[in-house]
PDBML (XML) file of the C-alpha atoms, coordinates in Angstrom:
<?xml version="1.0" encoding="UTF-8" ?>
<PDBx:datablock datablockName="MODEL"
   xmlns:PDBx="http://pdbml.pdb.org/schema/pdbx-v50.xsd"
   xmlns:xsi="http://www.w3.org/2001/XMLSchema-instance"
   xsi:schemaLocation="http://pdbml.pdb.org/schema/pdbx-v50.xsd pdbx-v50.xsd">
   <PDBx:atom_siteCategory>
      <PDBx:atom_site id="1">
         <PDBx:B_iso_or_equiv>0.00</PDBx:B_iso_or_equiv>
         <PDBx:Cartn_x>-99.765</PDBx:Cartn_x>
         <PDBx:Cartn_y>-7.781</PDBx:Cartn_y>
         <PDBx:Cartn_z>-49.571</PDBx:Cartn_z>
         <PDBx:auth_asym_id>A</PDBx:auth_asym_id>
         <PDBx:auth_atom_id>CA</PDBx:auth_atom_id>
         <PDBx:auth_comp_id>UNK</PDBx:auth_comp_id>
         <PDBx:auth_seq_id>1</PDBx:auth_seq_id>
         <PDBx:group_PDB>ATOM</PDBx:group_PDB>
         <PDBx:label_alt_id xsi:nil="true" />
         <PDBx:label_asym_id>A</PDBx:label_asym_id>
         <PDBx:label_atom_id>CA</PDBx:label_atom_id>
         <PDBx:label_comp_id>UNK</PDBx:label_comp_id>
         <PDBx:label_entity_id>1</PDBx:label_entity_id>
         <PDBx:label_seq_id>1</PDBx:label_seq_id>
         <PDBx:occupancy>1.00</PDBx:occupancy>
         <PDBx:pdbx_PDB_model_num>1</PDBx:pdbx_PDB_model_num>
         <PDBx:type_symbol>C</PDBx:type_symbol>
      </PDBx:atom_site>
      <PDBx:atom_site id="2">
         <PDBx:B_iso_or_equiv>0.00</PDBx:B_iso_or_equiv>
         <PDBx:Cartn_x>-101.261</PDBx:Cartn_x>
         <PDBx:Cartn_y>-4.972</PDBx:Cartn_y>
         <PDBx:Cartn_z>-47.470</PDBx:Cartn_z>
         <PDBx:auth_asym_id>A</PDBx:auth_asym_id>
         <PDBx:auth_atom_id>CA</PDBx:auth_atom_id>
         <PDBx:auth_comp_id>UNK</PDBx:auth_comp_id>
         <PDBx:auth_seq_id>2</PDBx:auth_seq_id>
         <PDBx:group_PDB>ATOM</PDBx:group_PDB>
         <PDBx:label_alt_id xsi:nil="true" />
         <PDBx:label_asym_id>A</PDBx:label_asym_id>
         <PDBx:label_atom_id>CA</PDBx:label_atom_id>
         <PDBx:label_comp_id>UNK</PDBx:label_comp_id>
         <PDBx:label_entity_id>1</PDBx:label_entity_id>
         <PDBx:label_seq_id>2</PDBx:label_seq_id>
         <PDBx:occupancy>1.00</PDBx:occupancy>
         <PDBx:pdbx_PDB_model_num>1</PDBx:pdbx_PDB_model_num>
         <PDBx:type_symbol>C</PDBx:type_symbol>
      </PDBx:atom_site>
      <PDBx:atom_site id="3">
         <PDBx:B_iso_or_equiv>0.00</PDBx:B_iso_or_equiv>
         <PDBx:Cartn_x>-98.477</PDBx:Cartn_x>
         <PDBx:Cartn_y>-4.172</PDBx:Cartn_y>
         <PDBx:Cartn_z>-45.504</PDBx:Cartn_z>
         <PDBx:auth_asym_id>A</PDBx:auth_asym_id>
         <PDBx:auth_atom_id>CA</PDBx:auth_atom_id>
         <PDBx:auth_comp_id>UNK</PDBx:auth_comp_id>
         <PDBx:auth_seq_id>3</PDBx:auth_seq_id>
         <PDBx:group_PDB>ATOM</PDBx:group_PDB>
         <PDBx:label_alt_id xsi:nil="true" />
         <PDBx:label_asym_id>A</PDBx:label_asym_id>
         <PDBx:label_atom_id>CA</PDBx:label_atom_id>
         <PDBx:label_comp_id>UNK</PDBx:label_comp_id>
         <PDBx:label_entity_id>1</PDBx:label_entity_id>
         <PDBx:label_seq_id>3</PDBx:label_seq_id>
         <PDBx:occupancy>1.00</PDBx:occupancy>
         <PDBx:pdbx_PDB_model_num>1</PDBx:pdbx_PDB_model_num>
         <PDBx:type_symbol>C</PDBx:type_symbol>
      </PDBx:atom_site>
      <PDBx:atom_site id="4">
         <PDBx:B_iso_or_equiv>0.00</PDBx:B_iso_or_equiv>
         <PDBx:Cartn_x>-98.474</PDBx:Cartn_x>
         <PDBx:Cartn_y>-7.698</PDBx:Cartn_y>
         <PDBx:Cartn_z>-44.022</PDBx:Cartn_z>
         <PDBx:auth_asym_id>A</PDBx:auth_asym_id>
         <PDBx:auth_atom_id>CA</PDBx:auth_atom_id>
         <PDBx:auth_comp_id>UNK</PDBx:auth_comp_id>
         <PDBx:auth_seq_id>4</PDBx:auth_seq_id>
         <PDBx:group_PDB>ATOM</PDBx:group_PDB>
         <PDBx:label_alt_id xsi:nil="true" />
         <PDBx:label_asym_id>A</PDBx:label_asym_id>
         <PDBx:label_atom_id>CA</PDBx:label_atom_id>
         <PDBx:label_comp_id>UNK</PDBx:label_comp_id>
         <PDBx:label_entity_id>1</PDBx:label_entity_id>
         <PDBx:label_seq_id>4</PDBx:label_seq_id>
         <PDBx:occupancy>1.00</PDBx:occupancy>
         <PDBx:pdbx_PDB_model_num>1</PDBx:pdbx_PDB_model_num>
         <PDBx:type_symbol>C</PDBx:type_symbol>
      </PDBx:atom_site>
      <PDBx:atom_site id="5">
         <PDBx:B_iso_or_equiv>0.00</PDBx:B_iso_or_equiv>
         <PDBx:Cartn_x>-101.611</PDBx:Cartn_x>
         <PDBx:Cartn_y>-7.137</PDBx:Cartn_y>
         <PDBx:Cartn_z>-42.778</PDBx:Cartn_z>
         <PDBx:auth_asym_id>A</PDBx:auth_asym_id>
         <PDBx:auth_atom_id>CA</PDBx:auth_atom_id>
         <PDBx:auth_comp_id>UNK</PDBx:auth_comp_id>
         <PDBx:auth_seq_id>5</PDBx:auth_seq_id>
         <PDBx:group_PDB>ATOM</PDBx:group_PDB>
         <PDBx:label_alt_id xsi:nil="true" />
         <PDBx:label_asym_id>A</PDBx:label_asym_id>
         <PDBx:label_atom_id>CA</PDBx:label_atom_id>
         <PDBx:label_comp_id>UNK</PDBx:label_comp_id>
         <PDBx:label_entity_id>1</PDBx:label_entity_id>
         <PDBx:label_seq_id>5</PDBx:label_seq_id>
         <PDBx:occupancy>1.00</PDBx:occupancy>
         <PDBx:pdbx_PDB_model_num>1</PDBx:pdbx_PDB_model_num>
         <PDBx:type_symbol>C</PDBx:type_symbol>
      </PDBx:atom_site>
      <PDBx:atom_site id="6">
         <PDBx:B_iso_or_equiv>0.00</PDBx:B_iso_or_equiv>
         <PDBx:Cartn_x>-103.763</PDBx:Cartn_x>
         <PDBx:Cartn_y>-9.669</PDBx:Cartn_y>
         <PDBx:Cartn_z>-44.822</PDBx:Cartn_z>
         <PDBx:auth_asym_id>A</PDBx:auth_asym_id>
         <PDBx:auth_atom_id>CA</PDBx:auth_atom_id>
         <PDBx:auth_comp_id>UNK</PDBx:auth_comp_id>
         <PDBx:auth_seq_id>6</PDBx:auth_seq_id>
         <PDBx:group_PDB>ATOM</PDBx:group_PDB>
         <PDBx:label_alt_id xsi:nil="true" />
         <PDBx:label_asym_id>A</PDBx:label_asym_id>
         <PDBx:label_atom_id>CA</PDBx:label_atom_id>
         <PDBx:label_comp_id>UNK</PDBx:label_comp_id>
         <PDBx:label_entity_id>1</PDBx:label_entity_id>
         <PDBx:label_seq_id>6</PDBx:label_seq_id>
         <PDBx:occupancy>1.00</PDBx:occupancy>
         <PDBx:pdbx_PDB_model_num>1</PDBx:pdbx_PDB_model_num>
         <PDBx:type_symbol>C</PDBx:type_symbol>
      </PDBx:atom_site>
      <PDBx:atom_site id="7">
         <PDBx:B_iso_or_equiv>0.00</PDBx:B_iso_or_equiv>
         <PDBx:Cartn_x>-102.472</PDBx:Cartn_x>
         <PDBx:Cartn_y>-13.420</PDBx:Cartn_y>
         <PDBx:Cartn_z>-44.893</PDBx:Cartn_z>
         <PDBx:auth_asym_id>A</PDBx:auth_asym_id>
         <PDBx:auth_atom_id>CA</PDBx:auth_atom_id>
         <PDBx:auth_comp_id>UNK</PDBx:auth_comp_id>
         <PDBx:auth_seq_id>7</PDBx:auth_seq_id>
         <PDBx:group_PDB>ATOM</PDBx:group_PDB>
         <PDBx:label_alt_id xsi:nil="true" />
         <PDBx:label_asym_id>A</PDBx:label_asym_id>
         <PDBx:label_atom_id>CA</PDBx:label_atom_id>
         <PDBx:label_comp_id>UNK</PDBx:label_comp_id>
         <PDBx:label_entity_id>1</PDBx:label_entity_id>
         <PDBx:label_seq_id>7</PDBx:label_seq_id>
         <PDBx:occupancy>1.00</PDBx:occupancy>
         <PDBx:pdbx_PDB_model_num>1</PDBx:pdbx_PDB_model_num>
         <PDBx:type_symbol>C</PDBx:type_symbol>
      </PDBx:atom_site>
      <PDBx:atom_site id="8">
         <PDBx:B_iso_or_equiv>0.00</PDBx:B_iso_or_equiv>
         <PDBx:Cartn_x>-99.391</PDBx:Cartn_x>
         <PDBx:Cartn_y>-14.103</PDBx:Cartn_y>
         <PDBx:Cartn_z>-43.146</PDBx:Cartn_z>
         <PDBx:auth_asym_id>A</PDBx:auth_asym_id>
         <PDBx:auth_atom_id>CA</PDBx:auth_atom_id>
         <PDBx:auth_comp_id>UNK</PDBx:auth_comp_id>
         <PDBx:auth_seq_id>8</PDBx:auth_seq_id>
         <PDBx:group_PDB>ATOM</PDBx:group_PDB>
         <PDBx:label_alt_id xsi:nil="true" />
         <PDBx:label_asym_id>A</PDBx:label_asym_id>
         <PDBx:label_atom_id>CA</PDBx:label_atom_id>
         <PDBx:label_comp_id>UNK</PDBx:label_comp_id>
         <PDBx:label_entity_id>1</PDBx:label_entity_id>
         <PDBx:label_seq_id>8</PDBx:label_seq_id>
         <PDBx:occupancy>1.00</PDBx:occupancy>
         <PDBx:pdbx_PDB_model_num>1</PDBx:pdbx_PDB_model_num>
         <PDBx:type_symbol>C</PDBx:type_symbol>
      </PDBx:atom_site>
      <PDBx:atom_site id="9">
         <PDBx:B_iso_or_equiv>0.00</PDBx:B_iso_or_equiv>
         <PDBx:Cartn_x>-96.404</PDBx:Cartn_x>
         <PDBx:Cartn_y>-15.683</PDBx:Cartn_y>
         <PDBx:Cartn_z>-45.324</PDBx:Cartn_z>
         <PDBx:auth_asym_id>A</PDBx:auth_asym_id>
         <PDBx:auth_atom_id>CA</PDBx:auth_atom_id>
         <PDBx:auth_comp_id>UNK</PDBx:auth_comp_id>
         <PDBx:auth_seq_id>9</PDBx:auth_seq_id>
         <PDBx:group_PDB>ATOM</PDBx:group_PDB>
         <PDBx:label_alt_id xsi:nil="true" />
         <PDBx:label_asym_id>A</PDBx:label_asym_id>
         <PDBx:label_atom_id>CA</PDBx:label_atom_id>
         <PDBx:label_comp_id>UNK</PDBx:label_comp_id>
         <PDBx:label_entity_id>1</PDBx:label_entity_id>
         <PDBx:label_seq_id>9</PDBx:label_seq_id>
         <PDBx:occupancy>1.00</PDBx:occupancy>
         <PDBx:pdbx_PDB_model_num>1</PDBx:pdbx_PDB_model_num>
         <PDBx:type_symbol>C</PDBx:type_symbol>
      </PDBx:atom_site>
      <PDBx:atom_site id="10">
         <PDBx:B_iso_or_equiv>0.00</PDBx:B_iso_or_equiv>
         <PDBx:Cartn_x>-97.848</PDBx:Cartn_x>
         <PDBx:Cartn_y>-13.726</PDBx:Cartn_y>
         <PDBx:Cartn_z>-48.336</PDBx:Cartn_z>
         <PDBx:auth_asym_id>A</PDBx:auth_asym_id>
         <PDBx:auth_atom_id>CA</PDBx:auth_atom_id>
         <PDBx:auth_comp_id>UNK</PDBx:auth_comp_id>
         <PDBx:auth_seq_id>10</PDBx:auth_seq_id>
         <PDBx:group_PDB>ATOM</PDBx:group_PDB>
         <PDBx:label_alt_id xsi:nil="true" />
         <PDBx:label_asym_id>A</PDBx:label_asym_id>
         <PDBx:label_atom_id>CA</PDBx:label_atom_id>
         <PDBx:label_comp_id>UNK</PDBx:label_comp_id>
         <PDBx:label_entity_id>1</PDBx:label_entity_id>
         <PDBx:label_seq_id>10</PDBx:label_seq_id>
         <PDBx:occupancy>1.00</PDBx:occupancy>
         <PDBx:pdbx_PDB_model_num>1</PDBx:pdbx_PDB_model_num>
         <PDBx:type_symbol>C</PDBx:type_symbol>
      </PDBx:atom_site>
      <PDBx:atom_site id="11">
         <PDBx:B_iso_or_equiv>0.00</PDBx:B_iso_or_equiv>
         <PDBx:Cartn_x>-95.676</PDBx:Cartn_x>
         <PDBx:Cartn_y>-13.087</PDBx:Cartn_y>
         <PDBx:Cartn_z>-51.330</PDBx:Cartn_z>
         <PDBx:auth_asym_id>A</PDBx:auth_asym_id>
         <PDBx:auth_atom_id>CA</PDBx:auth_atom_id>
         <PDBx:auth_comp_id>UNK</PDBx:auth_comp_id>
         <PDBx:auth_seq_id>11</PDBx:auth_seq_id>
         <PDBx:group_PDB>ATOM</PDBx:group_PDB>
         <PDBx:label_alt_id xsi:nil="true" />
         <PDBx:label_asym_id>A</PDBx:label_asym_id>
         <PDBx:label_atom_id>CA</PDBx:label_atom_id>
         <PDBx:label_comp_id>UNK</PDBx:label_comp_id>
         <PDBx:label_entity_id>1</PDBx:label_entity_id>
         <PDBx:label_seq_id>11</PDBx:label_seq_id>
         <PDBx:occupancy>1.00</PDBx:occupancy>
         <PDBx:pdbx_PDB_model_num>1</PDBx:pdbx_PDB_model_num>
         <PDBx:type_symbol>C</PDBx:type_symbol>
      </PDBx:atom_site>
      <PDBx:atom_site id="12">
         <PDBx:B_iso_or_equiv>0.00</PDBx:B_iso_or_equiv>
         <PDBx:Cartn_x>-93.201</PDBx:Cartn_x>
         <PDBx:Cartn_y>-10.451</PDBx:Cartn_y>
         <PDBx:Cartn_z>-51.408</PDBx:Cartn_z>
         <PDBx:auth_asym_id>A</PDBx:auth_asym_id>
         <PDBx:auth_atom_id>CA</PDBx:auth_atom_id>
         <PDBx:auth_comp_id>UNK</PDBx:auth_comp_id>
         <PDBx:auth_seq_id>12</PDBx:auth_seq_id>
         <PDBx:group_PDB>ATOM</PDBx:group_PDB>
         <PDBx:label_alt_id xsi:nil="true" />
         <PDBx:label_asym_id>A</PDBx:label_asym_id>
         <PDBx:label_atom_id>CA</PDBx:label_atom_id>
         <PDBx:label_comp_id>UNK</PDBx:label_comp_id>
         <PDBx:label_entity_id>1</PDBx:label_entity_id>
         <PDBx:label_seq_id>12</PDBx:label_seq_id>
         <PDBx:occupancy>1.00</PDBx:occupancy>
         <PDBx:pdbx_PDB_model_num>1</PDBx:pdbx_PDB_model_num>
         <PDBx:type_symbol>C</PDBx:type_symbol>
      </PDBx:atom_site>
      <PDBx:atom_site id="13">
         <PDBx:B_iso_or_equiv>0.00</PDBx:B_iso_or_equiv>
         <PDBx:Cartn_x>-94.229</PDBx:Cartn_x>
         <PDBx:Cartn_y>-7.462</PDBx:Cartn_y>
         <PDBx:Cartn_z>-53.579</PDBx:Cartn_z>
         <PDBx:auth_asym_id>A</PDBx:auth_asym_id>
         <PDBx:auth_atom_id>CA</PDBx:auth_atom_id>
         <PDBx:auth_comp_id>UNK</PDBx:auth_comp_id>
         <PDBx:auth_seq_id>13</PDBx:auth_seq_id>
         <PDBx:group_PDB>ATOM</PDBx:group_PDB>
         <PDBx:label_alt_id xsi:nil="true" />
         <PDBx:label_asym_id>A</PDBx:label_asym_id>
         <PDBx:label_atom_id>CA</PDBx:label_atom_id>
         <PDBx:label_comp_id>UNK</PDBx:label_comp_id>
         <PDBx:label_entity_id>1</PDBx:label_entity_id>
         <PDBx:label_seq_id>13</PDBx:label_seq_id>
         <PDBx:occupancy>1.00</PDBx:occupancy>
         <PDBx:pdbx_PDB_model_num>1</PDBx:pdbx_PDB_model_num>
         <PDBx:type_symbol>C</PDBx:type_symbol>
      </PDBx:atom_site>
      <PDBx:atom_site id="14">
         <PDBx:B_iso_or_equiv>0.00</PDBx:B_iso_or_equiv>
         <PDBx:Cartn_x>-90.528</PDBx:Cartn_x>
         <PDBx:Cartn_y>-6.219</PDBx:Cartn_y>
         <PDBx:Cartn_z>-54.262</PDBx:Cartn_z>
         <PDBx:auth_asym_id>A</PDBx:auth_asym_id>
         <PDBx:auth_atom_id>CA</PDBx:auth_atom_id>
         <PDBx:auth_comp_id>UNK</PDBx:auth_comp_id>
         <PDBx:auth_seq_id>14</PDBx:auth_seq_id>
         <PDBx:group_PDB>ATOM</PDBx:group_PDB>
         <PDBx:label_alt_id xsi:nil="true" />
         <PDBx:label_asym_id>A</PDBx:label_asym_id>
         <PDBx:label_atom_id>CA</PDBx:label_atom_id>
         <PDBx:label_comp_id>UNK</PDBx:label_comp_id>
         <PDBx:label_entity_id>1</PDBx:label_entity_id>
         <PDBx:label_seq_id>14</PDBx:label_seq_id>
         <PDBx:occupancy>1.00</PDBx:occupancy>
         <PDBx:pdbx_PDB_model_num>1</PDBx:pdbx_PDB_model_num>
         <PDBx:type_symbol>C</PDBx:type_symbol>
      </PDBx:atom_site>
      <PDBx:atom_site id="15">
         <PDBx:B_iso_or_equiv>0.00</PDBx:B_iso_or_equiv>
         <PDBx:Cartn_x>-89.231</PDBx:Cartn_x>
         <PDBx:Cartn_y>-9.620</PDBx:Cartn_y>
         <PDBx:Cartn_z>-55.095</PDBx:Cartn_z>
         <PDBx:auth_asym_id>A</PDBx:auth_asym_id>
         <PDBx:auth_atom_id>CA</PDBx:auth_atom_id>
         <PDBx:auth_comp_id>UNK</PDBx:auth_comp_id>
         <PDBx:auth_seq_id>15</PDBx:auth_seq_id>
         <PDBx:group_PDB>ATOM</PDBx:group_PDB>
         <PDBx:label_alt_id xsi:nil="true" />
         <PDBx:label_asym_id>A</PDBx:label_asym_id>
         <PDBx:label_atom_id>CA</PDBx:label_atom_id>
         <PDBx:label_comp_id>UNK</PDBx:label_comp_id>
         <PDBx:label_entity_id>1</PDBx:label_entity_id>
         <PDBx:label_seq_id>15</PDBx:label_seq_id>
         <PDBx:occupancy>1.00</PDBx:occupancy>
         <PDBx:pdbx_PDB_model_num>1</PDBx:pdbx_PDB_model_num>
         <PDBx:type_symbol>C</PDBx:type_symbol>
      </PDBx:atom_site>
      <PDBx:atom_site id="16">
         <PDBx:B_iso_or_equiv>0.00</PDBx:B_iso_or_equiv>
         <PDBx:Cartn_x>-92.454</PDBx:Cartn_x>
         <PDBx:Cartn_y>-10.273</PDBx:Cartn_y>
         <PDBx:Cartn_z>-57.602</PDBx:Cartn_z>
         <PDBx:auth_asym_id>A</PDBx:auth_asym_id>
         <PDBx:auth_atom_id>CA</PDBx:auth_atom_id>
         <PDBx:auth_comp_id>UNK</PDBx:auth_comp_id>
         <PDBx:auth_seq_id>16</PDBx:auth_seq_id>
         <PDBx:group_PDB>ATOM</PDBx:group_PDB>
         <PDBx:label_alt_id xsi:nil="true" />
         <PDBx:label_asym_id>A</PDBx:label_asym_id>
         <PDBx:label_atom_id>CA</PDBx:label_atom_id>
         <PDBx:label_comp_id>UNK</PDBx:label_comp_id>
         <PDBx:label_entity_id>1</PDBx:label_entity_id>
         <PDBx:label_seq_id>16</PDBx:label_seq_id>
         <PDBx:occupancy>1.00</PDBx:occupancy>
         <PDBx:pdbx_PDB_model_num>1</PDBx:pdbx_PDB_model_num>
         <PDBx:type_symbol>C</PDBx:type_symbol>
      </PDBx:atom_site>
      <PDBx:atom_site id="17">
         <PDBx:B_iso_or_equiv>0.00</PDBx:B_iso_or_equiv>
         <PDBx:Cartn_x>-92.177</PDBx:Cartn_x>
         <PDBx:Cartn_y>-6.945</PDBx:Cartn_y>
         <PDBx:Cartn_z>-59.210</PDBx:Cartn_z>
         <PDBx:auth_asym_id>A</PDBx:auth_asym_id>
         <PDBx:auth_atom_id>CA</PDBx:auth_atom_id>
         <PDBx:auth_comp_id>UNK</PDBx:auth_comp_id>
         <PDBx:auth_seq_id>17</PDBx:auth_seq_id>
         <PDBx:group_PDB>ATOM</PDBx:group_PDB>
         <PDBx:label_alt_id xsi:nil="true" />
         <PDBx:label_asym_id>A</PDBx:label_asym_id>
         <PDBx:label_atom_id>CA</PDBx:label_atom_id>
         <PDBx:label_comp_id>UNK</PDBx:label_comp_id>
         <PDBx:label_entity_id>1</PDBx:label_entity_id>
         <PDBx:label_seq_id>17</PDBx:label_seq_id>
         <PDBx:occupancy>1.00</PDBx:occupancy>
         <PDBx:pdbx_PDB_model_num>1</PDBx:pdbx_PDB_model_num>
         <PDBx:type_symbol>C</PDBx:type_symbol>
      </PDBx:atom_site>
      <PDBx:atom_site id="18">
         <PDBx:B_iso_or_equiv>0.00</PDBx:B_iso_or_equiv>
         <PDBx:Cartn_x>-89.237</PDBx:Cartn_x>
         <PDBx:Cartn_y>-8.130</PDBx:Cartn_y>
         <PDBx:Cartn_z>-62.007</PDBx:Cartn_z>
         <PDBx:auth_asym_id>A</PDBx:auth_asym_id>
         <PDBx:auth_atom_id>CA</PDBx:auth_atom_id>
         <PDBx:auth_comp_id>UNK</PDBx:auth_comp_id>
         <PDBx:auth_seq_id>18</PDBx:auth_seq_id>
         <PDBx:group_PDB>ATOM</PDBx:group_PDB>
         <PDBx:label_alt_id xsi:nil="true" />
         <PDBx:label_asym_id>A</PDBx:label_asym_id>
         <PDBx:label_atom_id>CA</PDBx:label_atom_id>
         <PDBx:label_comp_id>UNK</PDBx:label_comp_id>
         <PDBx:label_entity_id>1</PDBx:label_entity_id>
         <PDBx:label_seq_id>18</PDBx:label_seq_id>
         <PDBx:occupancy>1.00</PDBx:occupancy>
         <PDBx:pdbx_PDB_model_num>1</PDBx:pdbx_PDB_model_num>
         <PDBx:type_symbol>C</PDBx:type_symbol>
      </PDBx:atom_site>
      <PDBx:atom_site id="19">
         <PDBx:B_iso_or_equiv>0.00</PDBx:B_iso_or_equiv>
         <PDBx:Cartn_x>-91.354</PDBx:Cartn_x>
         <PDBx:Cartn_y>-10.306</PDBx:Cartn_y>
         <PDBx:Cartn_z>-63.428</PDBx:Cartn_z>
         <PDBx:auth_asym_id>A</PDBx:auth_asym_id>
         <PDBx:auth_atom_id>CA</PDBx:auth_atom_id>
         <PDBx:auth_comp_id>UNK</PDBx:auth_comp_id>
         <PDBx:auth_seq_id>19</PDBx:auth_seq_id>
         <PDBx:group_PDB>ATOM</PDBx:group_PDB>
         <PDBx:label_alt_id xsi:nil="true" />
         <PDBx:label_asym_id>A</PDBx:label_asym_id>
         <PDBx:label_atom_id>CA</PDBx:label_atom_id>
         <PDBx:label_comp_id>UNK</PDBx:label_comp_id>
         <PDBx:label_entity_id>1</PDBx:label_entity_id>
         <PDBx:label_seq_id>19</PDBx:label_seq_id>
         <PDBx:occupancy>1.00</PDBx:occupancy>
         <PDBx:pdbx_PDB_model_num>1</PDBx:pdbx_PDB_model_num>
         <PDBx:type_symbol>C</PDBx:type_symbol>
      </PDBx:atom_site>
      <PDBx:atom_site id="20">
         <PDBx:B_iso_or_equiv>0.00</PDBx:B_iso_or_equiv>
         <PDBx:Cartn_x>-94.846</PDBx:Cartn_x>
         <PDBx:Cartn_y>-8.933</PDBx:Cartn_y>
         <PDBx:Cartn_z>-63.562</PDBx:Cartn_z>
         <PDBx:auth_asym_id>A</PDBx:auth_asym_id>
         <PDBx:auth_atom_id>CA</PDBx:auth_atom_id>
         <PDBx:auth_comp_id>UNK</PDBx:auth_comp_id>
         <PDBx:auth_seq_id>20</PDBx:auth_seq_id>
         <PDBx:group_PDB>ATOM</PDBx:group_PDB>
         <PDBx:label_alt_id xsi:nil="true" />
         <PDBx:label_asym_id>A</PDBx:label_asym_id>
         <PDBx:label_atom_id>CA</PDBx:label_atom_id>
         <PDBx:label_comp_id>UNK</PDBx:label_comp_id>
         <PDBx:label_entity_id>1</PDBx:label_entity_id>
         <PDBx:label_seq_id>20</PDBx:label_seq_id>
         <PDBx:occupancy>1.00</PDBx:occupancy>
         <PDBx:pdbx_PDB_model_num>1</PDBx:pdbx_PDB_model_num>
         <PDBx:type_symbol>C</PDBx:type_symbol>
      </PDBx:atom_site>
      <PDBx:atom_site id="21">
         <PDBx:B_iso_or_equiv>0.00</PDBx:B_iso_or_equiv>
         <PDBx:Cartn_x>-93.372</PDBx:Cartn_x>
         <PDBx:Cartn_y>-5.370</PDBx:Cartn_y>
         <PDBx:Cartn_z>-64.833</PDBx:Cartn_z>
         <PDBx:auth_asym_id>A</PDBx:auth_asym_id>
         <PDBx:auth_atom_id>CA</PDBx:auth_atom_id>
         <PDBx:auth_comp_id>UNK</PDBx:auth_comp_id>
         <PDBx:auth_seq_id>21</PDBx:auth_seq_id>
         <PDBx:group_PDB>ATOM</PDBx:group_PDB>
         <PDBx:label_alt_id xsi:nil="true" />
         <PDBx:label_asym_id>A</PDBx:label_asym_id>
         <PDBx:label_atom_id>CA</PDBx:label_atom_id>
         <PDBx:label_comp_id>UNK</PDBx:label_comp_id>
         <PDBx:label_entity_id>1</PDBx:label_entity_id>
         <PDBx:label_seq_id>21</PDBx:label_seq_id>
         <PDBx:occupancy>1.00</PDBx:occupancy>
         <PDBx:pdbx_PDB_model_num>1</PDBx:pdbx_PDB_model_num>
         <PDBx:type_symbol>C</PDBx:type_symbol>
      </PDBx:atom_site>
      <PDBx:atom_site id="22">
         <PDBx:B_iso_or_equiv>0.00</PDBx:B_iso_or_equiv>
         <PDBx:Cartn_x>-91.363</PDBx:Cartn_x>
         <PDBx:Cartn_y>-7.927</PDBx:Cartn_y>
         <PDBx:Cartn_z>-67.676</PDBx:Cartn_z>
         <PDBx:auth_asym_id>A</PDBx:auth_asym_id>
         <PDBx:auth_atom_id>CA</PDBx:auth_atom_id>
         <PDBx:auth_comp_id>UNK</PDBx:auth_comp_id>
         <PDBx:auth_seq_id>22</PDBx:auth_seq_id>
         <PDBx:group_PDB>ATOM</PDBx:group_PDB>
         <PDBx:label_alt_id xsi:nil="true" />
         <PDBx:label_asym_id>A</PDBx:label_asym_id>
         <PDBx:label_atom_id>CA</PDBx:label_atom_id>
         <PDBx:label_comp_id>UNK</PDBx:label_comp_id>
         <PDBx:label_entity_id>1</PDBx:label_entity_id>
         <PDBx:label_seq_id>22</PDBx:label_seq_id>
         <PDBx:occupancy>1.00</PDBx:occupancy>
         <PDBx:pdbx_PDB_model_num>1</PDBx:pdbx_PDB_model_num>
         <PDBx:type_symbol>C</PDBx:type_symbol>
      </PDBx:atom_site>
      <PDBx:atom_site id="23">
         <PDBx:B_iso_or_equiv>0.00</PDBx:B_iso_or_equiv>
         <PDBx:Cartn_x>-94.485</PDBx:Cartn_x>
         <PDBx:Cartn_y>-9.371</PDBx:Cartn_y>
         <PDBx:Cartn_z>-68.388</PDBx:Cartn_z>
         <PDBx:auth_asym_id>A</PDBx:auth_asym_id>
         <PDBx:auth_atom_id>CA</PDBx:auth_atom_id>
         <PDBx:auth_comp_id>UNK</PDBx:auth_comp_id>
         <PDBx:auth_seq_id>23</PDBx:auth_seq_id>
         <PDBx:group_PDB>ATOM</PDBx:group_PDB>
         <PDBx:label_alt_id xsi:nil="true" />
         <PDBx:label_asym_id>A</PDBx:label_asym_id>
         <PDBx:label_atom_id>CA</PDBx:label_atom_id>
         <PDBx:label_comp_id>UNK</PDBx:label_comp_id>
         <PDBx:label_entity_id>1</PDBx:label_entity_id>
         <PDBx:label_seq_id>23</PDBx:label_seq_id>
         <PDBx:occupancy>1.00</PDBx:occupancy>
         <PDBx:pdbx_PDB_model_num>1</PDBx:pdbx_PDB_model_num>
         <PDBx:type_symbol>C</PDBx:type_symbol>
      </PDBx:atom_site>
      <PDBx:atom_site id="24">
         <PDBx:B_iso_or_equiv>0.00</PDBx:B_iso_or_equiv>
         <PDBx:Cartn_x>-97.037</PDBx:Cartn_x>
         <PDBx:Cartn_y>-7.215</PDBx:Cartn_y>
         <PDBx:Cartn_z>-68.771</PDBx:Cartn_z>
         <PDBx:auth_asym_id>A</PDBx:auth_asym_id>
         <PDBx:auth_atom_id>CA</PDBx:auth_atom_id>
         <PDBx:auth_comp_id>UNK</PDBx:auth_comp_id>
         <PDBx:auth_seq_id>24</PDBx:auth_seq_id>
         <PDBx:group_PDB>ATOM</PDBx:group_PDB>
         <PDBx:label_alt_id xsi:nil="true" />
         <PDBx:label_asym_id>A</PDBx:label_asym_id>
         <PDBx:label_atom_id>CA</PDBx:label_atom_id>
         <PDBx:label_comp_id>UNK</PDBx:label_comp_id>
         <PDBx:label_entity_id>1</PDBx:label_entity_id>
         <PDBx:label_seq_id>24</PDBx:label_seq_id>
         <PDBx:occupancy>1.00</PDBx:occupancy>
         <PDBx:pdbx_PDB_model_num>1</PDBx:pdbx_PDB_model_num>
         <PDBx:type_symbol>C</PDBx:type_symbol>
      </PDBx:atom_site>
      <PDBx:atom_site id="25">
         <PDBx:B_iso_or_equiv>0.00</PDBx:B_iso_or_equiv>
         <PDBx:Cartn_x>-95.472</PDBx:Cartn_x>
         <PDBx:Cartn_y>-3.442</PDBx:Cartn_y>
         <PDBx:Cartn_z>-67.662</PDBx:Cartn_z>
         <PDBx:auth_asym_id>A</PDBx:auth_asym_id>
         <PDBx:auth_atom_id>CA</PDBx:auth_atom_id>
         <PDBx:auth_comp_id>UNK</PDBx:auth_comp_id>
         <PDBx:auth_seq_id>25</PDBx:auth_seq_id>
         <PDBx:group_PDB>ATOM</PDBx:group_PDB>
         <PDBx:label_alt_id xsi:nil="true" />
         <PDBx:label_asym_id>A</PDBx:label_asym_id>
         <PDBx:label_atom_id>CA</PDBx:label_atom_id>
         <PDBx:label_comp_id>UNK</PDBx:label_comp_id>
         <PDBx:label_entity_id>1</PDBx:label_entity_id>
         <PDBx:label_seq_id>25</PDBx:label_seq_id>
         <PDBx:occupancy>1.00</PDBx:occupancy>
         <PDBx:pdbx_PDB_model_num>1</PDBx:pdbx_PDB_model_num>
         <PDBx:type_symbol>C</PDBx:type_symbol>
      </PDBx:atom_site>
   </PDBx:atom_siteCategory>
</PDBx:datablock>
């Protein structure tokens, strides 16, 4: 989410990377 620096409140990159690497890693 570029180090917060984008939109505030953005997803969290560690908590979305289970299930993007289960679905297409």
């Amino acid at each position: 989410n570029h180090g917060g620096r984008q939109l505030d409140r953005a997803p969290i990159p560690f908590h979305l990377l289970p299930q993007v690497v289960r679905e297409v890693g």
